[in-house]
N, C-alpha and C. Protein backbone atom coordinates (compact mmCIF):
# COMPACT_ATOMS: atom_id res chain seq x y z
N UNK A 1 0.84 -1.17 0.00
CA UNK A 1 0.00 0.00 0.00
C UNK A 1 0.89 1.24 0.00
N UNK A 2 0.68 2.17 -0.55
CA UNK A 2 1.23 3.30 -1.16
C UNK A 2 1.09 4.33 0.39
N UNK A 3 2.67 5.43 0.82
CA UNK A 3 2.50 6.03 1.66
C UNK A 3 1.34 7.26 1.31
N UNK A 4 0.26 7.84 2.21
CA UNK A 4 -0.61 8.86 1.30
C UNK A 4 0.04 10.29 1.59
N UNK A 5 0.09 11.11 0.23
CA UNK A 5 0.83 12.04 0.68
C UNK A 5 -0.47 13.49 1.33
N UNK A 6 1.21 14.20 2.04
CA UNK A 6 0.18 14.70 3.20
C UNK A 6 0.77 16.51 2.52
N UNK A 7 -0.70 17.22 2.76
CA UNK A 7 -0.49 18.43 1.69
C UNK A 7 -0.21 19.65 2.71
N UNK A 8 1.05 20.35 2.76
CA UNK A 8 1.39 21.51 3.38
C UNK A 8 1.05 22.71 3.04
N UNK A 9 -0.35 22.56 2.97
CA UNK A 9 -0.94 24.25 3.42
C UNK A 9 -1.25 24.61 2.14
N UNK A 10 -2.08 25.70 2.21
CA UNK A 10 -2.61 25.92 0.62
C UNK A 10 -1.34 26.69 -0.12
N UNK A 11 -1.28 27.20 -1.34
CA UNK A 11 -0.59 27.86 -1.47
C UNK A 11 -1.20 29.62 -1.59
N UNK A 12 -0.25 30.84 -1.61
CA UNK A 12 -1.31 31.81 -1.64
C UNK A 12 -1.47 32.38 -3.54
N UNK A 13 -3.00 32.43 -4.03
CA UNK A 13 -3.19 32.61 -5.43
C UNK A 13 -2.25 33.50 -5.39
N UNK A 14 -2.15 34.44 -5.09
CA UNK A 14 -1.71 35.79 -5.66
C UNK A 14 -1.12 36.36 -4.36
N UNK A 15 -0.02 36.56 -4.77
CA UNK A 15 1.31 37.46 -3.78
C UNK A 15 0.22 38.91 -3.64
N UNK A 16 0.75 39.45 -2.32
CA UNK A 16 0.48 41.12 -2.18
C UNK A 16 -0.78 41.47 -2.20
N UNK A 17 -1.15 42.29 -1.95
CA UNK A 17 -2.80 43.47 -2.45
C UNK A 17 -3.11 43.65 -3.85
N UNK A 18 -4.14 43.77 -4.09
CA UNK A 18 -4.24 44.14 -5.31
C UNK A 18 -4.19 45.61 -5.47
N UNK A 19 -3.97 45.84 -6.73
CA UNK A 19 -4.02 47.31 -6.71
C UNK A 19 -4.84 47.80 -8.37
N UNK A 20 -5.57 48.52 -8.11
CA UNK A 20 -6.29 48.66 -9.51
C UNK A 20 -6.15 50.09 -9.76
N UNK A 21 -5.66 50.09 -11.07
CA UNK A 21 -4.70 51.17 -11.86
C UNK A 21 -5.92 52.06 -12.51
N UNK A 22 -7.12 51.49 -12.89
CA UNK A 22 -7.84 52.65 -13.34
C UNK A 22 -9.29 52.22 -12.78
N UNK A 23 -9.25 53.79 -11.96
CA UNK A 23 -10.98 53.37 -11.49
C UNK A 23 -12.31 54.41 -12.04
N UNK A 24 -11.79 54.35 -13.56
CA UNK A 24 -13.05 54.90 -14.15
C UNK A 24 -14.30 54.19 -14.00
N UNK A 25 -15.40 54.15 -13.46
CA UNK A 25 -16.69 53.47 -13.88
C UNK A 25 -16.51 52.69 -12.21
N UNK A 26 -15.82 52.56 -11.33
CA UNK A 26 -16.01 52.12 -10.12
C UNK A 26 -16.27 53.06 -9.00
N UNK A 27 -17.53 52.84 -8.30
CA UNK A 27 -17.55 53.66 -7.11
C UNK A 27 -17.46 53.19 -6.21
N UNK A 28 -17.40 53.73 -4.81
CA UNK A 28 -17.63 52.93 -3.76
C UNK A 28 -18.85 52.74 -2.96
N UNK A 29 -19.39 51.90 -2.41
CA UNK A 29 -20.63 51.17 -2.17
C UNK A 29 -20.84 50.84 -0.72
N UNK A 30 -21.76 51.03 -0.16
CA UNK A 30 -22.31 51.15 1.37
C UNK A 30 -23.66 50.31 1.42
N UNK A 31 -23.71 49.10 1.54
CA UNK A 31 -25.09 48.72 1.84
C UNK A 31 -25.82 49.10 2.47
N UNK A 32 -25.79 49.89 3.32
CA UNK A 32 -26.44 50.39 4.55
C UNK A 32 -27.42 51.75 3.70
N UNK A 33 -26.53 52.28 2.92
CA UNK A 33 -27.07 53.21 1.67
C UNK A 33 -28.57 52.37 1.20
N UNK A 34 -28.47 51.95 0.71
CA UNK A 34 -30.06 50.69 0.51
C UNK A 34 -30.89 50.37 1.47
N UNK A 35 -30.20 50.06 2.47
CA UNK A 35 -31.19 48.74 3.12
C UNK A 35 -31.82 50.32 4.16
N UNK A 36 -31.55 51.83 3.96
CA UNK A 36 -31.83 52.43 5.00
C UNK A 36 -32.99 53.73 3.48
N UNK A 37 -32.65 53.26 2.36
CA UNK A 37 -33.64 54.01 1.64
C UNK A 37 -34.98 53.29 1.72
N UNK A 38 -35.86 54.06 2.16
CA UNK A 38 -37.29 53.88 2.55
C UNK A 38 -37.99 53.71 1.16
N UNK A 39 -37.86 54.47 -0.10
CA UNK A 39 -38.83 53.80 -1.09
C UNK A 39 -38.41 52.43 -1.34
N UNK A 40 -36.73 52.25 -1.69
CA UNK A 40 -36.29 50.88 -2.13
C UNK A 40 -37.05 49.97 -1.25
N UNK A 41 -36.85 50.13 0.10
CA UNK A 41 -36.95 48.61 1.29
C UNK A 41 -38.58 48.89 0.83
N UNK A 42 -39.70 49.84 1.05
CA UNK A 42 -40.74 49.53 0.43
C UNK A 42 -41.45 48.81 -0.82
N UNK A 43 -40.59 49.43 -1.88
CA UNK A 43 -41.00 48.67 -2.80
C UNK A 43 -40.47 46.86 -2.71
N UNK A 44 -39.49 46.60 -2.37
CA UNK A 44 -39.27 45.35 -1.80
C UNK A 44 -40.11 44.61 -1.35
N UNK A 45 -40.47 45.06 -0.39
CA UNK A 45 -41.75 44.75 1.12
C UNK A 45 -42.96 43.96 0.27
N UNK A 46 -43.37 45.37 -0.77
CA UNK A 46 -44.57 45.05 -1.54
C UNK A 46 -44.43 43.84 -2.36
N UNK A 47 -43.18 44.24 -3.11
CA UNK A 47 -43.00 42.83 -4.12
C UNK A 47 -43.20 41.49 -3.18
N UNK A 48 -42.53 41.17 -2.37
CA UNK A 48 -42.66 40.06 -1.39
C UNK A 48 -44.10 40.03 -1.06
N UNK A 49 -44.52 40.74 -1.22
CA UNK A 49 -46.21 40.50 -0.35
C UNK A 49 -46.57 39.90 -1.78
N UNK A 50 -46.97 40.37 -3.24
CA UNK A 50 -46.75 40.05 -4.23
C UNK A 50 -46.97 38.79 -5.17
N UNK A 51 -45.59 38.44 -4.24
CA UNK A 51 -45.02 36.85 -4.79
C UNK A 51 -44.96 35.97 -3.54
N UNK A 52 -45.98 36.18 -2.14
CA UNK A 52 -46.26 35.34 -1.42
C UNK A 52 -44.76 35.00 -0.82
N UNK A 53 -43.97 36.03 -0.71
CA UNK A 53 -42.74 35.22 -0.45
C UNK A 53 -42.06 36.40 1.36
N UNK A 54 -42.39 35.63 2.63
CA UNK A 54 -42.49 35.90 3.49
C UNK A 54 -41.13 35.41 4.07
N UNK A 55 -40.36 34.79 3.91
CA UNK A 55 -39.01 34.42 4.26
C UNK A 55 -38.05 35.85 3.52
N UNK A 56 -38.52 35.98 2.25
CA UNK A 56 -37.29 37.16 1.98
C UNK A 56 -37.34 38.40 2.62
N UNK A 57 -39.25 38.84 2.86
CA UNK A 57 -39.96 39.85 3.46
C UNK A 57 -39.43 40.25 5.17
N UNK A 58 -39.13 39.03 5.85
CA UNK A 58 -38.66 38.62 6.92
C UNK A 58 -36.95 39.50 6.86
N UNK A 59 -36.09 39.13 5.96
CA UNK A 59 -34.99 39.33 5.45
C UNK A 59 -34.81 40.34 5.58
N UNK A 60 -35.62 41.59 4.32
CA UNK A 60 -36.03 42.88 4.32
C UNK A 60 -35.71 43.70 5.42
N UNK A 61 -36.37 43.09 5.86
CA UNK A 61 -37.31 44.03 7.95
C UNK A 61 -36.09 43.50 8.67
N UNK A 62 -35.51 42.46 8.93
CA UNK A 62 -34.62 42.26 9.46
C UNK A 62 -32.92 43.33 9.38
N UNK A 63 -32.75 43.22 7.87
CA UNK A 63 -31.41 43.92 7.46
C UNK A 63 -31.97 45.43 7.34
N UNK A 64 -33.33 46.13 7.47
CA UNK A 64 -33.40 46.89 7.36
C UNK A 64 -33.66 47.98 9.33
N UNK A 65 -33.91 46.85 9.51
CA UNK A 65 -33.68 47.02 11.26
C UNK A 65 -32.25 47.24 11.75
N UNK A 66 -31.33 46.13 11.80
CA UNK A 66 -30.07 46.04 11.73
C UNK A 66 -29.38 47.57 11.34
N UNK A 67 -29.62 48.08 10.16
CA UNK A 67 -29.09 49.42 9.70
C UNK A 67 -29.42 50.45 10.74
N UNK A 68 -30.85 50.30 11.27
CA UNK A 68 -31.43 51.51 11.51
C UNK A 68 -30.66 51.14 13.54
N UNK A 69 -30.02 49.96 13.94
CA UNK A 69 -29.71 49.95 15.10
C UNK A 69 -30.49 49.54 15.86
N UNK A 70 -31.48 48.37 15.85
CA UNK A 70 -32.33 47.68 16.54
C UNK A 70 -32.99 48.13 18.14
N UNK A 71 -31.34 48.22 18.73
CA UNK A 71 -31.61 48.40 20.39
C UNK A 71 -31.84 49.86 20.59
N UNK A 72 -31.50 50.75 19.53
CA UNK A 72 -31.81 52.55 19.92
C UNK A 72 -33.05 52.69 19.26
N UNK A 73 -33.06 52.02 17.93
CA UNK A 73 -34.75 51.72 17.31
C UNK A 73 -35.63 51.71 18.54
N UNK A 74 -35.76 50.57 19.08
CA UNK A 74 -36.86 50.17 19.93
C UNK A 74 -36.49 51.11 21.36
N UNK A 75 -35.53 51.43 21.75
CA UNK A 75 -35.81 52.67 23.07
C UNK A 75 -36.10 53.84 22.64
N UNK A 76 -35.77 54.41 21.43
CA UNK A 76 -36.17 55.05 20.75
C UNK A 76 -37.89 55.34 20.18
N UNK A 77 -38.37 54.48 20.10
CA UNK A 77 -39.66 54.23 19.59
C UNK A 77 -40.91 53.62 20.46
N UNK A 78 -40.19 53.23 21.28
CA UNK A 78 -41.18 52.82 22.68
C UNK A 78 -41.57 51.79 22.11
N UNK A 79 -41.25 50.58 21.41
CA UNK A 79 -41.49 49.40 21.01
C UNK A 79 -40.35 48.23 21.70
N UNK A 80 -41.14 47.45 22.69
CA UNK A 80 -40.19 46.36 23.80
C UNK A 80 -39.72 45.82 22.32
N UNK A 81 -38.03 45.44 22.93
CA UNK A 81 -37.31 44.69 22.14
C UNK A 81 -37.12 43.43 22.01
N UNK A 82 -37.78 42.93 23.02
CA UNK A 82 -37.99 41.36 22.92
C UNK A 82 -39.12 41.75 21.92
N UNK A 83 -40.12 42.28 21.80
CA UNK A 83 -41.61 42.05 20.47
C UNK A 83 -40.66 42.34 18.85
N UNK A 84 -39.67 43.49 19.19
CA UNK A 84 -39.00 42.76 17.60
C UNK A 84 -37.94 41.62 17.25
N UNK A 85 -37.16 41.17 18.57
CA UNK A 85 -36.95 39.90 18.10
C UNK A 85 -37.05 38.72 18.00
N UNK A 86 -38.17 38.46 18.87
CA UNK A 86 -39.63 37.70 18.89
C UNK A 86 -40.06 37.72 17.40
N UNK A 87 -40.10 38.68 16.88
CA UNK A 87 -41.16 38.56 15.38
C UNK A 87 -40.28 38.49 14.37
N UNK A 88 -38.78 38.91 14.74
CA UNK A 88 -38.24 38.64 13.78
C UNK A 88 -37.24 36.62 13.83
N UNK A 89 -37.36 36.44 15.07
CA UNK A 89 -37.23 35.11 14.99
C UNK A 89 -38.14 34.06 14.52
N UNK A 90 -39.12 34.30 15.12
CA UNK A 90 -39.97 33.60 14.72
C UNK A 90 -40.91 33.47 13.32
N UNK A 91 -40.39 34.19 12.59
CA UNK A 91 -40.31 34.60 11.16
C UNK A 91 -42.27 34.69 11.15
N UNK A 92 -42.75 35.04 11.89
CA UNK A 92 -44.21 34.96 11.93
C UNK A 92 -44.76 36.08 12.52
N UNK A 93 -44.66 37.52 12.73
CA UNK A 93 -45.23 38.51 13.11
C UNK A 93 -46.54 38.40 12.71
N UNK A 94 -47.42 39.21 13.93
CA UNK A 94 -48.60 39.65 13.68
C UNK A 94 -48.66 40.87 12.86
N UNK A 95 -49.86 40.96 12.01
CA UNK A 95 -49.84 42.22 10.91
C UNK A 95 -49.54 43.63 11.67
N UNK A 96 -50.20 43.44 12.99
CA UNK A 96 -50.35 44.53 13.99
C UNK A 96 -48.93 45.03 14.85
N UNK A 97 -48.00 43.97 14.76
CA UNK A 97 -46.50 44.05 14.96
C UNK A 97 -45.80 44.81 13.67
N UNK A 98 -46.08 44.03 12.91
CA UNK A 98 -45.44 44.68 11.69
C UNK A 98 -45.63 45.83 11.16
N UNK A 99 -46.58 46.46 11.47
CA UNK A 99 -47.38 47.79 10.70
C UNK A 99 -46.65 48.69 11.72
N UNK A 100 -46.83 47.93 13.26
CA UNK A 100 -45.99 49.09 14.16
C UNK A 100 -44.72 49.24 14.05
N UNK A 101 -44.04 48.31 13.37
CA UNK A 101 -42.30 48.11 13.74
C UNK A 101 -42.59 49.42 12.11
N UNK A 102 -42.97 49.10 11.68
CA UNK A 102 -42.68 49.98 10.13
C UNK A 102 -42.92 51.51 10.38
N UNK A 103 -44.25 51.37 10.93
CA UNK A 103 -44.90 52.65 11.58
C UNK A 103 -44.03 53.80 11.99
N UNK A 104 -42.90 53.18 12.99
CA UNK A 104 -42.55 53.65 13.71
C UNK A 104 -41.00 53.91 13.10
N UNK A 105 -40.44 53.52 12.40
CA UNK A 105 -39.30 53.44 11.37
C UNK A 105 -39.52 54.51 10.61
N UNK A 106 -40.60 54.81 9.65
CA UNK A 106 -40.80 55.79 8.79
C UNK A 106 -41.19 56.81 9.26
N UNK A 107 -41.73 57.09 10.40
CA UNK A 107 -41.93 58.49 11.70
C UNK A 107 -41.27 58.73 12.40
């Protein structure tokens, strides 16, 4: 039986940093820029309501919470923070949760 050979470490693709010599047509990019614009995350919201699709809708409200700072959100807004991560765990909010968590985001 053949000794099996034994593999020392990956190698690295590419030596150094990259460095890119022309940045015509590249900008730089902030997700938080999105997930905190109120028509975009709306029109989102709607599409998901839409196409019956409540897991991505979940997603939405989630990363769009996250941006806005969850724990100053809700002391901020007088909404207990266990009721948003209660609804956002349980991927099942009441309409009456949800209308307030939004409610209170866009006011």
């Amino acid at each position: 039986m053949d000794k099996t050979k034994i593999s020392h470490g990956r190698e690295k693709s590419s030596p150094g940093k990259f460095k890119i010599k022309n940045w015509d047509g590249i900008t730089k990019c902030n997700p938080e820029d999105a997930l905190l614009d109120e028509k975009l995350v709306a029109n989102a919201i709607f599409e998901c309501l839409k196409d019956n699709d409540t897991e991505a809708l979940m997603e939405i409200l989630d990363g769009y919470l996250s941006a806005l700072n969850r724990s100053k959100f809700s002391r901020d807004k007088k909404i207990p923070r266990s009721t948003i991560y209660h609804s956002l765990r349980k991927r099942n909010p009441t309409i009456k949760t949800l209308a307030k968590i939004v409610n209170a985001a866009v006011h």
